[in-house]
N, C-alpha and C. Protein backbone atom coordinates (compact mmCIF):
# COMPACT_ATOMS: atom_id res chain seq x y z
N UNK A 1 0.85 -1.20 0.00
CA UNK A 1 0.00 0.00 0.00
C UNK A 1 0.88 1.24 0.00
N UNK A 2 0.33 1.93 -0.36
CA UNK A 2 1.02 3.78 -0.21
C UNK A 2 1.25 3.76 0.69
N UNK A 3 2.06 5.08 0.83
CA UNK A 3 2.39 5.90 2.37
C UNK A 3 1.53 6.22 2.85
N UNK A 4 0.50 6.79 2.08
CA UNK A 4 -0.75 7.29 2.49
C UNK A 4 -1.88 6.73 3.46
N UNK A 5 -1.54 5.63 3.46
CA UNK A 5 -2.24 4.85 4.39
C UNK A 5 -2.49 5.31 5.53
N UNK A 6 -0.95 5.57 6.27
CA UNK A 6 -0.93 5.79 7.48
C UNK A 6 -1.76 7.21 7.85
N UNK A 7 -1.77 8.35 6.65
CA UNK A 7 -2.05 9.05 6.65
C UNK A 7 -3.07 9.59 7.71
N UNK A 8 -3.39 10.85 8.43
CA UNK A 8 -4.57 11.04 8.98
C UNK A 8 -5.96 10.75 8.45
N UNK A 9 -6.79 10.44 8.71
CA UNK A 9 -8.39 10.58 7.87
C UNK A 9 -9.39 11.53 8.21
N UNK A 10 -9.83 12.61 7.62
CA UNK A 10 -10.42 13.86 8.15
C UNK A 10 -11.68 13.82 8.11
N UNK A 11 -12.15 12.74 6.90
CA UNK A 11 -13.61 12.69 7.01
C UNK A 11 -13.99 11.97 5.76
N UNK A 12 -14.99 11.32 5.93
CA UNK A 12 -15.47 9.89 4.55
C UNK A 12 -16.35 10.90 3.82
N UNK A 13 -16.68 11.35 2.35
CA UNK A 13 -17.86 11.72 3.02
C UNK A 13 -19.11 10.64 1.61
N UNK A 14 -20.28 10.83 1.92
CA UNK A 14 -20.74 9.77 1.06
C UNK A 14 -21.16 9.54 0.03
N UNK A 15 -21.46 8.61 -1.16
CA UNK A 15 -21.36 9.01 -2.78
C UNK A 15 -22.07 9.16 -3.42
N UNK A 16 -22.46 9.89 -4.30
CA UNK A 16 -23.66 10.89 -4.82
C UNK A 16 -25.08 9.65 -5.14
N UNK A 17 -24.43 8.67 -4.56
CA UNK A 17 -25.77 7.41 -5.51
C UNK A 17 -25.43 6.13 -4.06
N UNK A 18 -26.38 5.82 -3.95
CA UNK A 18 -26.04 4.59 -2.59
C UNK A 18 -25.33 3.24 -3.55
N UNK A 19 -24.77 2.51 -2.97
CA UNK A 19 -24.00 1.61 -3.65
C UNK A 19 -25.10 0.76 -3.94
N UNK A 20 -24.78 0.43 -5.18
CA UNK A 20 -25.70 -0.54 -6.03
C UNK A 20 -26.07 -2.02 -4.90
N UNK A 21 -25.48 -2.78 -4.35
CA UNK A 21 -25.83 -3.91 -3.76
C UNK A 21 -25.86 -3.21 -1.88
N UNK A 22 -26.62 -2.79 -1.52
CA UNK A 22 -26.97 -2.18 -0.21
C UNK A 22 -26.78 -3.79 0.60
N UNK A 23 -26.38 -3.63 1.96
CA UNK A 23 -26.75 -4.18 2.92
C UNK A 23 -27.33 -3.64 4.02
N UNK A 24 -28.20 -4.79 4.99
CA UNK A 24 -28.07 -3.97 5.89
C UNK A 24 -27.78 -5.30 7.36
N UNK A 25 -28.31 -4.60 8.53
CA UNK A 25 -28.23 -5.97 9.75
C UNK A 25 -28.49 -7.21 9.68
N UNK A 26 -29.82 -7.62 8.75
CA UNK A 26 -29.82 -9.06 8.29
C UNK A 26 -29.33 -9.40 7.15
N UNK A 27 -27.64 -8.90 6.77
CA UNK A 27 -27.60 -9.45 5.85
C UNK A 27 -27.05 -11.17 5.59
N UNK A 28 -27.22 -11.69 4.90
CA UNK A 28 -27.07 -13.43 4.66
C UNK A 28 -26.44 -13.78 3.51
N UNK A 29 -25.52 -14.65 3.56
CA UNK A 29 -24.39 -15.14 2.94
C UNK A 29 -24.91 -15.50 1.42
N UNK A 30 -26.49 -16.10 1.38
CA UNK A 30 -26.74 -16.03 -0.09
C UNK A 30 -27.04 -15.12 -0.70
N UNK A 31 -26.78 -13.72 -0.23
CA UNK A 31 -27.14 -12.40 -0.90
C UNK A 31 -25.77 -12.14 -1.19
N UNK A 32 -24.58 -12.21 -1.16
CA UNK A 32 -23.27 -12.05 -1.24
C UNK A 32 -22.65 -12.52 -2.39
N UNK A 33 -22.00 -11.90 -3.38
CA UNK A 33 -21.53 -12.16 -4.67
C UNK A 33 -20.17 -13.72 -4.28
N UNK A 34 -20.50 -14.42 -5.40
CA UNK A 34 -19.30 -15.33 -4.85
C UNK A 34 -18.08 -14.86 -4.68
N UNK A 35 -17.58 -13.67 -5.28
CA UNK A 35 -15.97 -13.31 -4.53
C UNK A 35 -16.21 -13.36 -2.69
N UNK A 36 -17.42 -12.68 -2.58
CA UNK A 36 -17.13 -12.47 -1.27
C UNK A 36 -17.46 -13.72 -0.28
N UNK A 37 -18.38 -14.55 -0.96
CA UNK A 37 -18.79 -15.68 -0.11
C UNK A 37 -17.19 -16.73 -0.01
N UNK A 38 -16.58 -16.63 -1.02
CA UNK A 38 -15.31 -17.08 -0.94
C UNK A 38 -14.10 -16.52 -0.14
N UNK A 39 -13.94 -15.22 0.08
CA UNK A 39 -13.17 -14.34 1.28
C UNK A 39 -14.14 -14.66 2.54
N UNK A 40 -14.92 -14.98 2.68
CA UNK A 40 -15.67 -15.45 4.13
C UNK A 40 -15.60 -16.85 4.13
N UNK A 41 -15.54 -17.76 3.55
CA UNK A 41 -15.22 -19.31 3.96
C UNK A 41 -14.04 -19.17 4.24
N UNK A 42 -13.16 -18.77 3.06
CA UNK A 42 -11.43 -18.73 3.61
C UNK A 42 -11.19 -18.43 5.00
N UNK A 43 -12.01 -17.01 5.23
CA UNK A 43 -11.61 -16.65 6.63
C UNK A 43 -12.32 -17.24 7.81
N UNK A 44 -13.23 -17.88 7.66
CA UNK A 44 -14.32 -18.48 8.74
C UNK A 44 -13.65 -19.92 9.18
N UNK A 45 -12.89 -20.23 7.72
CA UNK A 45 -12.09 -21.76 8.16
C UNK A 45 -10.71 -21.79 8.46
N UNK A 46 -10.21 -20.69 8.27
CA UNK A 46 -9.04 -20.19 9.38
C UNK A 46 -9.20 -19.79 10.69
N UNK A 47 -10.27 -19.01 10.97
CA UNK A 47 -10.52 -19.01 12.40
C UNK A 47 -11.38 -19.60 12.97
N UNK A 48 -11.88 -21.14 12.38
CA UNK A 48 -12.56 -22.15 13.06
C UNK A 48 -11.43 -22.94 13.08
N UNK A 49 -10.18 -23.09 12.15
CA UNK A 49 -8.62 -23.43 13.03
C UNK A 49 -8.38 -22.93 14.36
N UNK A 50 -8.11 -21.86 14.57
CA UNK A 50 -7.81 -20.92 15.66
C UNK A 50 -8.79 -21.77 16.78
N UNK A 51 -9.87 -21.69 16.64
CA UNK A 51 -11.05 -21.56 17.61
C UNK A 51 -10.67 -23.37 18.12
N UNK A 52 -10.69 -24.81 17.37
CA UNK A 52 -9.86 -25.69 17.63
C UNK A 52 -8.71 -25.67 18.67
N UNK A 53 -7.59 -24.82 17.59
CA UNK A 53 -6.40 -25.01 18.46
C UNK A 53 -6.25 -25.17 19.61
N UNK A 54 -7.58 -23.47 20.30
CA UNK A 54 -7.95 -23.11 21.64
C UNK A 54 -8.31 -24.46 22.24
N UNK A 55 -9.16 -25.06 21.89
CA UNK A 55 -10.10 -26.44 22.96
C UNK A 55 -8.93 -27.80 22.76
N UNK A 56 -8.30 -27.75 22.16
CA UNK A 56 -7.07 -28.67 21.54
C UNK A 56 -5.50 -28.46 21.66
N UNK A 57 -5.39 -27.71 22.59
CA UNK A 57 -3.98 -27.32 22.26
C UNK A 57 -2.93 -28.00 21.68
N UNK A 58 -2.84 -29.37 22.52
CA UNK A 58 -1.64 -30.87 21.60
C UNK A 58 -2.00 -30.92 20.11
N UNK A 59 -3.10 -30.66 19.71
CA UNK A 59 -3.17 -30.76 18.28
C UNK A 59 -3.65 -29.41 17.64
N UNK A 60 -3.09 -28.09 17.71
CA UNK A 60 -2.76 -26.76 17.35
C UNK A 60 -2.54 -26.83 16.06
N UNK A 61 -1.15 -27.05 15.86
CA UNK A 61 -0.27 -27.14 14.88
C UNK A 61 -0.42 -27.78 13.96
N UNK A 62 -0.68 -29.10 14.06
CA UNK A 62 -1.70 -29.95 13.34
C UNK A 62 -3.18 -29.56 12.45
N UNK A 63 -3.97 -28.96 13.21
CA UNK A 63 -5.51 -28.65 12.98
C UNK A 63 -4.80 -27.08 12.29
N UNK A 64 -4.09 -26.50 12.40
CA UNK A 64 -3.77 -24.92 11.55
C UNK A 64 -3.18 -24.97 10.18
N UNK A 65 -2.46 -26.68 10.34
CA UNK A 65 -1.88 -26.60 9.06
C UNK A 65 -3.06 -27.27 7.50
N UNK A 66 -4.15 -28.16 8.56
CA UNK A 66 -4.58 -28.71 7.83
C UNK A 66 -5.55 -27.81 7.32
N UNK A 67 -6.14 -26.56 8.00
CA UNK A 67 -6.98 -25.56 7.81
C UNK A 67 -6.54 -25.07 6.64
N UNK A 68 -5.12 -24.60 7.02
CA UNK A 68 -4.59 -23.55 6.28
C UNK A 68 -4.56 -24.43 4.50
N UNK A 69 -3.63 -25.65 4.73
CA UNK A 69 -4.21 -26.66 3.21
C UNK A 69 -5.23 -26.45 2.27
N UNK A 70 -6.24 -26.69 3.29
CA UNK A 70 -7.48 -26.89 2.54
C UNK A 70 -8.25 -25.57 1.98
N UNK A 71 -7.97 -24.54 3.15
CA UNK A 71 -7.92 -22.95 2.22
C UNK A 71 -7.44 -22.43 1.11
N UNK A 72 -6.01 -23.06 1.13
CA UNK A 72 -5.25 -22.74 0.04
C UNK A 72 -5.90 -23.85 -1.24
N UNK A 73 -5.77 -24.54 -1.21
CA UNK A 73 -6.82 -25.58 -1.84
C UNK A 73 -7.90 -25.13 -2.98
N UNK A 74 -8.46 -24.54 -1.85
CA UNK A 74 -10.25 -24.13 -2.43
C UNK A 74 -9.40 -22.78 -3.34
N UNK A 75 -8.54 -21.93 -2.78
CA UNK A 75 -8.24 -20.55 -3.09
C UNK A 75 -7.88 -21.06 -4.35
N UNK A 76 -7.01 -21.89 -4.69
CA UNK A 76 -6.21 -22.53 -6.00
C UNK A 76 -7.08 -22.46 -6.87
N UNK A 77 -8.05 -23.83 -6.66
CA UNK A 77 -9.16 -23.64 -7.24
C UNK A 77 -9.84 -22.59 -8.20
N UNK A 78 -10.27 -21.33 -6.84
CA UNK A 78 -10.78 -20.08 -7.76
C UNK A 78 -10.09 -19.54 -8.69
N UNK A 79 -8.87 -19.57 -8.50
CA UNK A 79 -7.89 -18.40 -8.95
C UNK A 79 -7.15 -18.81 -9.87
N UNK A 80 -7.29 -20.59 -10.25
CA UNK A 80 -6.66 -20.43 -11.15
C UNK A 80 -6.97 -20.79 -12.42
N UNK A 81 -6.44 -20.88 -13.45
CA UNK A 81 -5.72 -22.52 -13.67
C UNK A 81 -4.05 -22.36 -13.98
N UNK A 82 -4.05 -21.06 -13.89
CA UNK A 82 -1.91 -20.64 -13.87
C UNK A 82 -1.67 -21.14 -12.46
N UNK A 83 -0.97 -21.69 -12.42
CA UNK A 83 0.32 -21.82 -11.44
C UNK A 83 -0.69 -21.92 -10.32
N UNK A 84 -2.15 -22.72 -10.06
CA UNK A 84 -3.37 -22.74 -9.45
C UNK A 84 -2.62 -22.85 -7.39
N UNK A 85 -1.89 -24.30 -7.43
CA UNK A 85 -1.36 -24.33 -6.58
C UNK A 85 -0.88 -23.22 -5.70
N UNK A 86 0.57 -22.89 -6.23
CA UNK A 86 1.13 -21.93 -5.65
C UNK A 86 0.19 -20.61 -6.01
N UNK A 87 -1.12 -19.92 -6.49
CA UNK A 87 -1.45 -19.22 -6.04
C UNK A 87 -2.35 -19.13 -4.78
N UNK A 88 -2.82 -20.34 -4.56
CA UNK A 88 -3.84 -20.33 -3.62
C UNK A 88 -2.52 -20.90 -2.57
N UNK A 89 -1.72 -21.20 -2.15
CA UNK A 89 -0.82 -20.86 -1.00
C UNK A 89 -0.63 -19.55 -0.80
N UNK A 90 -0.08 -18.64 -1.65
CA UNK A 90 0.19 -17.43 -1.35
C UNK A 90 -1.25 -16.62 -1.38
N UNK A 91 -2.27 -16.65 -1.71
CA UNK A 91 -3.74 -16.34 -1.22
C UNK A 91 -4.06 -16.52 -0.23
N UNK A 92 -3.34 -17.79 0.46
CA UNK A 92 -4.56 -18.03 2.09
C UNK A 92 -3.08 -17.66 2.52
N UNK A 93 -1.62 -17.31 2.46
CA UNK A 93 -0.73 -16.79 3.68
C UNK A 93 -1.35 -15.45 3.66
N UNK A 94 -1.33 -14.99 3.05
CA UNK A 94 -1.33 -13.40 3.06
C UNK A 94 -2.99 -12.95 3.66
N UNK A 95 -3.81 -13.87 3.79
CA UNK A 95 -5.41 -14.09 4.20
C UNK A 95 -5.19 -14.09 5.75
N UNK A 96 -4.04 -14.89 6.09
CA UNK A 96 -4.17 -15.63 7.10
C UNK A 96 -3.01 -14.49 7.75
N UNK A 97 -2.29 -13.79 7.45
CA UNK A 97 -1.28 -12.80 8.26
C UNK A 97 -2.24 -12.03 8.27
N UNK A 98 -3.27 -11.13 7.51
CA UNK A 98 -4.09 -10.14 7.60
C UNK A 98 -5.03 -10.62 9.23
N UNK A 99 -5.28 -11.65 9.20
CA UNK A 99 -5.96 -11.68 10.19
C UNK A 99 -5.46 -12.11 11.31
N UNK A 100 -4.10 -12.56 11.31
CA UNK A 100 -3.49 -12.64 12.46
C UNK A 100 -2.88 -11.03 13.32
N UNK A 101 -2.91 -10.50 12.04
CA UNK A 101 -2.46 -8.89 12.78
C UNK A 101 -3.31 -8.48 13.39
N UNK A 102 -4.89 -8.35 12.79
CA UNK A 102 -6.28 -7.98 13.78
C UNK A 102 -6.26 -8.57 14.92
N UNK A 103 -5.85 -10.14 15.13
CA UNK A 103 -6.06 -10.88 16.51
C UNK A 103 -5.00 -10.73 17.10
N UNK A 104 -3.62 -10.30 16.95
CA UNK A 104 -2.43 -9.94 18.05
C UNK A 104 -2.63 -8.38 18.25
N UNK A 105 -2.53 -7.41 17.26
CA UNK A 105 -2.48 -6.15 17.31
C UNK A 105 -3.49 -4.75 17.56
N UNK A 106 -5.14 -5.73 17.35
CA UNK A 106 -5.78 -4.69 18.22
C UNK A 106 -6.65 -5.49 19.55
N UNK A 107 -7.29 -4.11 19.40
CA UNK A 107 -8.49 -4.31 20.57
C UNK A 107 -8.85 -5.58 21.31
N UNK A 108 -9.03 -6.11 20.03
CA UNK A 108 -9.68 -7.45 19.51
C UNK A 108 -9.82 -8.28 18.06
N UNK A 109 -10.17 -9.12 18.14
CA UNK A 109 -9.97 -9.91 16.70
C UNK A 109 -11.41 -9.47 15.98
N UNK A 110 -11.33 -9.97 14.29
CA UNK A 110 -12.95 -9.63 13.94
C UNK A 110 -13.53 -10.77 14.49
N UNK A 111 -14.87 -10.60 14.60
CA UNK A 111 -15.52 -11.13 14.64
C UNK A 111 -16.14 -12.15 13.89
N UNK A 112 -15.66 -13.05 13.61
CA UNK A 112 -16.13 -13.99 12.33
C UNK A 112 -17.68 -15.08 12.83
N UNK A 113 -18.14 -15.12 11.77
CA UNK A 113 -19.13 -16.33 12.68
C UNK A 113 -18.99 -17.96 12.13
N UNK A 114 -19.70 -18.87 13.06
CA UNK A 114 -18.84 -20.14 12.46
C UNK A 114 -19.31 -20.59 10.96
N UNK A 115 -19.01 -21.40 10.10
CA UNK A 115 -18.86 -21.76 9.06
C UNK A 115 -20.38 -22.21 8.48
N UNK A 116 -21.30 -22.58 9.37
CA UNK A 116 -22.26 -22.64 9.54
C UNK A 116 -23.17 -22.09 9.41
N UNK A 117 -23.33 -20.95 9.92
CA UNK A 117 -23.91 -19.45 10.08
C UNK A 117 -24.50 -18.91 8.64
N UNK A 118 -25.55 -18.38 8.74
CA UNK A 118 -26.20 -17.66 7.20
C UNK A 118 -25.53 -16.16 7.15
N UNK A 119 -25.81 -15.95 8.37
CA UNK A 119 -25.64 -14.17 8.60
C UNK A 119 -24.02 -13.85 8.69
N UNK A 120 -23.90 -12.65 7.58
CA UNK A 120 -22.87 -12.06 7.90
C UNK A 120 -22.62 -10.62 8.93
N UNK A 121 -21.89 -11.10 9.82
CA UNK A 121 -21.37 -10.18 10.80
C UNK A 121 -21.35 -9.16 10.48
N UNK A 122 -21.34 -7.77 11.43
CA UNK A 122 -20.83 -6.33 11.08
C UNK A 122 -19.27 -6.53 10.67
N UNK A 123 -18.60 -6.94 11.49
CA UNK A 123 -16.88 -7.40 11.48
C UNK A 123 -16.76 -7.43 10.36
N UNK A 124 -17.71 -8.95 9.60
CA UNK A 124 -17.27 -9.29 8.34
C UNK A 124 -17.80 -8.72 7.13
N UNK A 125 -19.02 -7.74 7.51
CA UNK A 125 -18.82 -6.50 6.24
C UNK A 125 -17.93 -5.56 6.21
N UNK A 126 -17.25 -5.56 6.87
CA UNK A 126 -16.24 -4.60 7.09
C UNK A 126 -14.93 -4.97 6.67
N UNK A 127 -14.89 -6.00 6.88
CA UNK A 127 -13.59 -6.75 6.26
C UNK A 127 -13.84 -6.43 4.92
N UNK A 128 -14.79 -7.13 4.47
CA UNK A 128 -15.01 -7.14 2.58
C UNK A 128 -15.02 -5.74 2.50
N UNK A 129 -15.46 -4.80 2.55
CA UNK A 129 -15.78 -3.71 2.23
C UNK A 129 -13.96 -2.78 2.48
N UNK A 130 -13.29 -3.32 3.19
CA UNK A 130 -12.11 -3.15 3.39
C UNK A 130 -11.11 -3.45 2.19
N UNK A 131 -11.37 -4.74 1.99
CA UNK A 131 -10.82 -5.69 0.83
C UNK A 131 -11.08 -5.26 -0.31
N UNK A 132 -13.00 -4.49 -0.77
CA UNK A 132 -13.33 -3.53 -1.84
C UNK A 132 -12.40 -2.05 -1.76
N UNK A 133 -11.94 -1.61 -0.89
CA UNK A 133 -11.13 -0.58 -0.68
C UNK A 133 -10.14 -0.56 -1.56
N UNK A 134 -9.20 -1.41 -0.97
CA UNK A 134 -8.29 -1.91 -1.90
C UNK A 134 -7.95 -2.04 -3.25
N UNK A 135 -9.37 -2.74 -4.04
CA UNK A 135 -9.06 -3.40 -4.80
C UNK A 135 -9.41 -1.93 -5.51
N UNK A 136 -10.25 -0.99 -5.11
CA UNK A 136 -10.24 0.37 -5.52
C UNK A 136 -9.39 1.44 -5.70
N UNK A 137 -8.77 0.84 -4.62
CA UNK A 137 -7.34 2.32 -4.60
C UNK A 137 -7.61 3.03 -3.94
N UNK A 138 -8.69 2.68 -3.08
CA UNK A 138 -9.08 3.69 -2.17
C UNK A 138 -8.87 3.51 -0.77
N UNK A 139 -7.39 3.86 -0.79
CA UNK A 139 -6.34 3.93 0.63
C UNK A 139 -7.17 4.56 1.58
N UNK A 140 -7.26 5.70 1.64
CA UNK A 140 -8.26 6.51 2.95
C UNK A 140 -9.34 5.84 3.09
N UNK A 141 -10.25 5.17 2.58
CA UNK A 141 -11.75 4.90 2.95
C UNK A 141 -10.62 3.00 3.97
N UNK A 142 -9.93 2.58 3.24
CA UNK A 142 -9.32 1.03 3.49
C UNK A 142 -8.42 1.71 4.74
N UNK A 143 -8.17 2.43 5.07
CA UNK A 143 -7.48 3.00 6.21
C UNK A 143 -8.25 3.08 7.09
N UNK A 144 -9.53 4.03 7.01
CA UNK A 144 -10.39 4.38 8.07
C UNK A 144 -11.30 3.34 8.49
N UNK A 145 -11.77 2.22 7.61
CA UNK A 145 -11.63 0.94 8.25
C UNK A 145 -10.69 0.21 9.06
N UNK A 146 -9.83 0.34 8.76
CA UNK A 146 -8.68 -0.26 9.54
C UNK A 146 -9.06 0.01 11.08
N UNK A 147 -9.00 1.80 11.00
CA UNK A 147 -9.01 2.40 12.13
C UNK A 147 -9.35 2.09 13.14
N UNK A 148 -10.97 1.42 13.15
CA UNK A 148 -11.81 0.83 14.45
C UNK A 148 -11.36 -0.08 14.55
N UNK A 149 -10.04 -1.27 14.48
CA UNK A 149 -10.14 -1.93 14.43
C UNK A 149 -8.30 -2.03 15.41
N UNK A 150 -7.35 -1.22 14.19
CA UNK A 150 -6.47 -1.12 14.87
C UNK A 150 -5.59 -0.10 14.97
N UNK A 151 -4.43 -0.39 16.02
CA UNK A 151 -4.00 0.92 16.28
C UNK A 151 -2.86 1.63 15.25
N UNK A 152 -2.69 2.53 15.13
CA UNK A 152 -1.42 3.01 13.40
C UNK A 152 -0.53 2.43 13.57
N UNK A 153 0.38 1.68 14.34
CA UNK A 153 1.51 1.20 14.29
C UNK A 153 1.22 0.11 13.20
N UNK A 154 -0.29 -0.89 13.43
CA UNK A 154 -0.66 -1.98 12.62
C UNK A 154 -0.84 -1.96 11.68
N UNK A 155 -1.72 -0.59 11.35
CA UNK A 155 -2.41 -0.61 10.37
C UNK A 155 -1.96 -0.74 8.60
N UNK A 156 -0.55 -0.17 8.84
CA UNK A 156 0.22 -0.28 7.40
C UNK A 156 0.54 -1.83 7.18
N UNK A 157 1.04 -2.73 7.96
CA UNK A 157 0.99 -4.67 8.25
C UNK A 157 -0.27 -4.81 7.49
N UNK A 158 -1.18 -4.58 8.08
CA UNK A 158 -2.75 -5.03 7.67
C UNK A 158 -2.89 -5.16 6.54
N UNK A 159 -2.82 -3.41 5.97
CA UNK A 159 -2.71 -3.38 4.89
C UNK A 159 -1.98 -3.61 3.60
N UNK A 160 -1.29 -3.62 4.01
CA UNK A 160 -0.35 -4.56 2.71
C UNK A 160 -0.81 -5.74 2.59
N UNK A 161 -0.90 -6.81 3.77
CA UNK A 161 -1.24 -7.86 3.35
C UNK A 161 -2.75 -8.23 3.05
N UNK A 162 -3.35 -7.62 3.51
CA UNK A 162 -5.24 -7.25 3.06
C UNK A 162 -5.19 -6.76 1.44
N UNK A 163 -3.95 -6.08 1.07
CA UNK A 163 -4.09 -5.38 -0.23
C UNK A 163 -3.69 -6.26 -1.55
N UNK A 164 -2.67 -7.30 -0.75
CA UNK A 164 -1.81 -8.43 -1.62
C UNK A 164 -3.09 -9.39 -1.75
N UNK A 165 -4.31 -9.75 -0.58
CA UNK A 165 -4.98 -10.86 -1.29
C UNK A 165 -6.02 -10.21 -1.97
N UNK A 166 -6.64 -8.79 -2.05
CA UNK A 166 -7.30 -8.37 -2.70
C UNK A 166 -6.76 -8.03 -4.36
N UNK A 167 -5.90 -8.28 -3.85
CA UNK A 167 -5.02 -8.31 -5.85
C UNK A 167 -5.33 -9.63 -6.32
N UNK A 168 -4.54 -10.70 -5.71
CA UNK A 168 -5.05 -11.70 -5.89
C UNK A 168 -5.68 -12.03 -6.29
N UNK A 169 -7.29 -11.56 -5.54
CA UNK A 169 -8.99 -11.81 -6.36
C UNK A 169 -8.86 -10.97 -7.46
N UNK A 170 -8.53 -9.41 -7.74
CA UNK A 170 -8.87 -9.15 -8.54
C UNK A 170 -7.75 -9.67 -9.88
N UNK A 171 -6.71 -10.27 -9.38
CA UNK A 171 -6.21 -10.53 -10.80
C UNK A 171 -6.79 -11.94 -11.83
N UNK A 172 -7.56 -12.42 -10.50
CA UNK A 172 -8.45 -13.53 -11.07
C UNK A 172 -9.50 -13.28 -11.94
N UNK A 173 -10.06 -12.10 -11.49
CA UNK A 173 -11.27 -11.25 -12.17
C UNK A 173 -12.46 -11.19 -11.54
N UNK A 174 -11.90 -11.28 -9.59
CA UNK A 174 -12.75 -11.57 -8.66
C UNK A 174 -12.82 -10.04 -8.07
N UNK A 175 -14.09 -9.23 -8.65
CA UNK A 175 -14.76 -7.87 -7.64
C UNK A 175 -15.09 -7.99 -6.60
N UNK A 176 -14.80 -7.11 -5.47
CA UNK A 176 -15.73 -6.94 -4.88
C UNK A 176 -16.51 -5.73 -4.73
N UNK A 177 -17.77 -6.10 -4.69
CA UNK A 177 -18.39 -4.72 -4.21
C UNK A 177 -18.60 -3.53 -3.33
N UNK A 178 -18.48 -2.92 -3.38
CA UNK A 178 -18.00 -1.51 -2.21
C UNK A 178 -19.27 -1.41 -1.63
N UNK A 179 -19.80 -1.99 -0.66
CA UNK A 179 -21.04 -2.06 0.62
C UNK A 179 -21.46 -0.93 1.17
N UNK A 180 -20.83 -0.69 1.94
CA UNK A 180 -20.98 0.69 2.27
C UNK A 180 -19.61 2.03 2.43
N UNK A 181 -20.03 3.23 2.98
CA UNK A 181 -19.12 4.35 3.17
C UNK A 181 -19.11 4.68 4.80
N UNK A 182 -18.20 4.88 5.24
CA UNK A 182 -18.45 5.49 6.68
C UNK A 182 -18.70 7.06 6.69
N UNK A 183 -19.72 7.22 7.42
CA UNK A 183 -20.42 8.36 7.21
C UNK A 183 -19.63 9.51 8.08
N UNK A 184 -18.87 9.10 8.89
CA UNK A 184 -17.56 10.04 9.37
C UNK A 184 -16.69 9.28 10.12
N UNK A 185 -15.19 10.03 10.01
CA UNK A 185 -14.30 9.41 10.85
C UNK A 185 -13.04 10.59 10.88
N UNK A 186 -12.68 10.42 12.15
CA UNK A 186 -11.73 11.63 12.41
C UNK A 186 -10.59 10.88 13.13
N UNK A 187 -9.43 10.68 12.20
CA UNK A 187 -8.41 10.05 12.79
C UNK A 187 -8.38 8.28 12.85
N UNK A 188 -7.78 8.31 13.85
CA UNK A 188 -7.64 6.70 14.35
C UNK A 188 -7.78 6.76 15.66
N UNK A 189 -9.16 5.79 15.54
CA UNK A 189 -9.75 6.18 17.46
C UNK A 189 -8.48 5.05 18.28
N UNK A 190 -8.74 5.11 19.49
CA UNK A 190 -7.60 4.29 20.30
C UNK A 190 -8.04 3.09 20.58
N UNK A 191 -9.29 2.82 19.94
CA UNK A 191 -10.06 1.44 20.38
C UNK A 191 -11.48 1.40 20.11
N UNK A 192 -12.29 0.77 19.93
CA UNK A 192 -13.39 0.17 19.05
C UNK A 192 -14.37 1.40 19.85
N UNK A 193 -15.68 1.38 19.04
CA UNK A 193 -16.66 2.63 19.53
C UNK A 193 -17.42 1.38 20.89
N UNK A 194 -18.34 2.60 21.61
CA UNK A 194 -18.79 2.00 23.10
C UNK A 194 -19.65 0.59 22.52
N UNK A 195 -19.30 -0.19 23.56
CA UNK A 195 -19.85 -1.50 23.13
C UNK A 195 -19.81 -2.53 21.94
N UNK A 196 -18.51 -2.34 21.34
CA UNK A 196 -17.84 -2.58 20.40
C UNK A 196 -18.59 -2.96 19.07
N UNK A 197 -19.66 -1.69 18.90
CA UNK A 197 -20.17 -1.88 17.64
C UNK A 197 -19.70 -1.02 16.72
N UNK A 198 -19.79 -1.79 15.42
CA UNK A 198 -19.07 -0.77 14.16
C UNK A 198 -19.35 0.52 13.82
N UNK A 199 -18.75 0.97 12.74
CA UNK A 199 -18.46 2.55 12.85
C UNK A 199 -20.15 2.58 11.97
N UNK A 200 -20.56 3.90 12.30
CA UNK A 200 -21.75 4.31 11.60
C UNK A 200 -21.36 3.98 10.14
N UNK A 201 -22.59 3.70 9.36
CA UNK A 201 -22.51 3.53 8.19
C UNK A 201 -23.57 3.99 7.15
N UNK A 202 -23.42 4.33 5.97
CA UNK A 202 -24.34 4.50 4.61
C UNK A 202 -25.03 3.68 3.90
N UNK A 203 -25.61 3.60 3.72
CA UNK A 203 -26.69 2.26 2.84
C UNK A 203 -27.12 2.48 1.74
């Protein structure tokens, strides 16, 4: 990512037309374009690794690698038929550092829900809509997401590697759609808003 990243953020502001595919609180995984239903399995079955490891510890290492496999796997799959393998390894590392920086480096980790689940999280519109940042060029709006999430030292980590798998999809010819806009943001708060719900949003 740019320098710019780190940059201050003075204010979102929102775009003359509401984004073509609106969400809102009930939104559900079969309303979700397959790029994105595919960045939410990847990530739901990496941190249903994690969530394992926890109740399992002797078999951690084991249960992360086989996660991480079978991510890369499916990722291959989408992305390829060049060099399918080695892209879907380097798709789920760079998947899987993005979200290891959220769970060591802020507040808290996102919020993912289990693999199971219809409904997508606030967390995990935010992620995608993060990942649509990206694939936009649109450093400040993919920054000021970051923001609620983590603190500036992180946030350039994040982003690079949030920006490397959103290339990824898009060099496959995988969009994502830009969800929503944050309707303001001033800076980089020091930690998630009261009761750790997401930043106001546009629809």
């Amino acid at each position: 990512m740019e320098d710019d990243m780190t940059d201050g953020v003075t204010q979102q502001t929102a775009p003359a037309s509401p984004p073509r595919h609106a969400t809102g609180p009930g939104m559900t995984i079969p309303r979700l374009t397959f790029p994105e239903q595919l960045v939410l399995w990847s990530a739901r079955r990496l941190a249903t690794a994690d969530r394992e490891s926890v109740e399992i510890a002797s078999e951690a290492p084991a249960c992360r690698q086989s996660m991480r496999a079978r991510v890369a796997a499916e990722l291959g799959v989408a992305l390829g038929p060049t060099d399918a393998p080695a892209a879907g390894r380097a798709a789920a590392e760079t998947l899987e550092r993005t979200l290891d920086i959220f769970g060591c480096a802020g507040e808290r980790g996102l919020r993912l829900n289990p693999l199971c689940c219809r409904f997508v999280s606030n967390d995990e519109r935010l992620f995608l809509s993060f990942l649509a940042a990206c694939q936009e060029g649109d450093h400040r709006h993919a920054c000021a997401l970051l923001s609620w999430f983590l603190p500036p030292a992180a946030i350039r980590a994040a982003a690079t590697d949030g920006a490397a798998f959103a290339a990824a999809l898009q060099a496959a010819g995988y969009l994502l759609p830009q969800r929503f806009r944050l309707a303001s943001c001033t800076g980089f708060p020091r930690a998630t808003p009261a009761h750790g719900c997401a930043p106001r949003t546009l629809h």
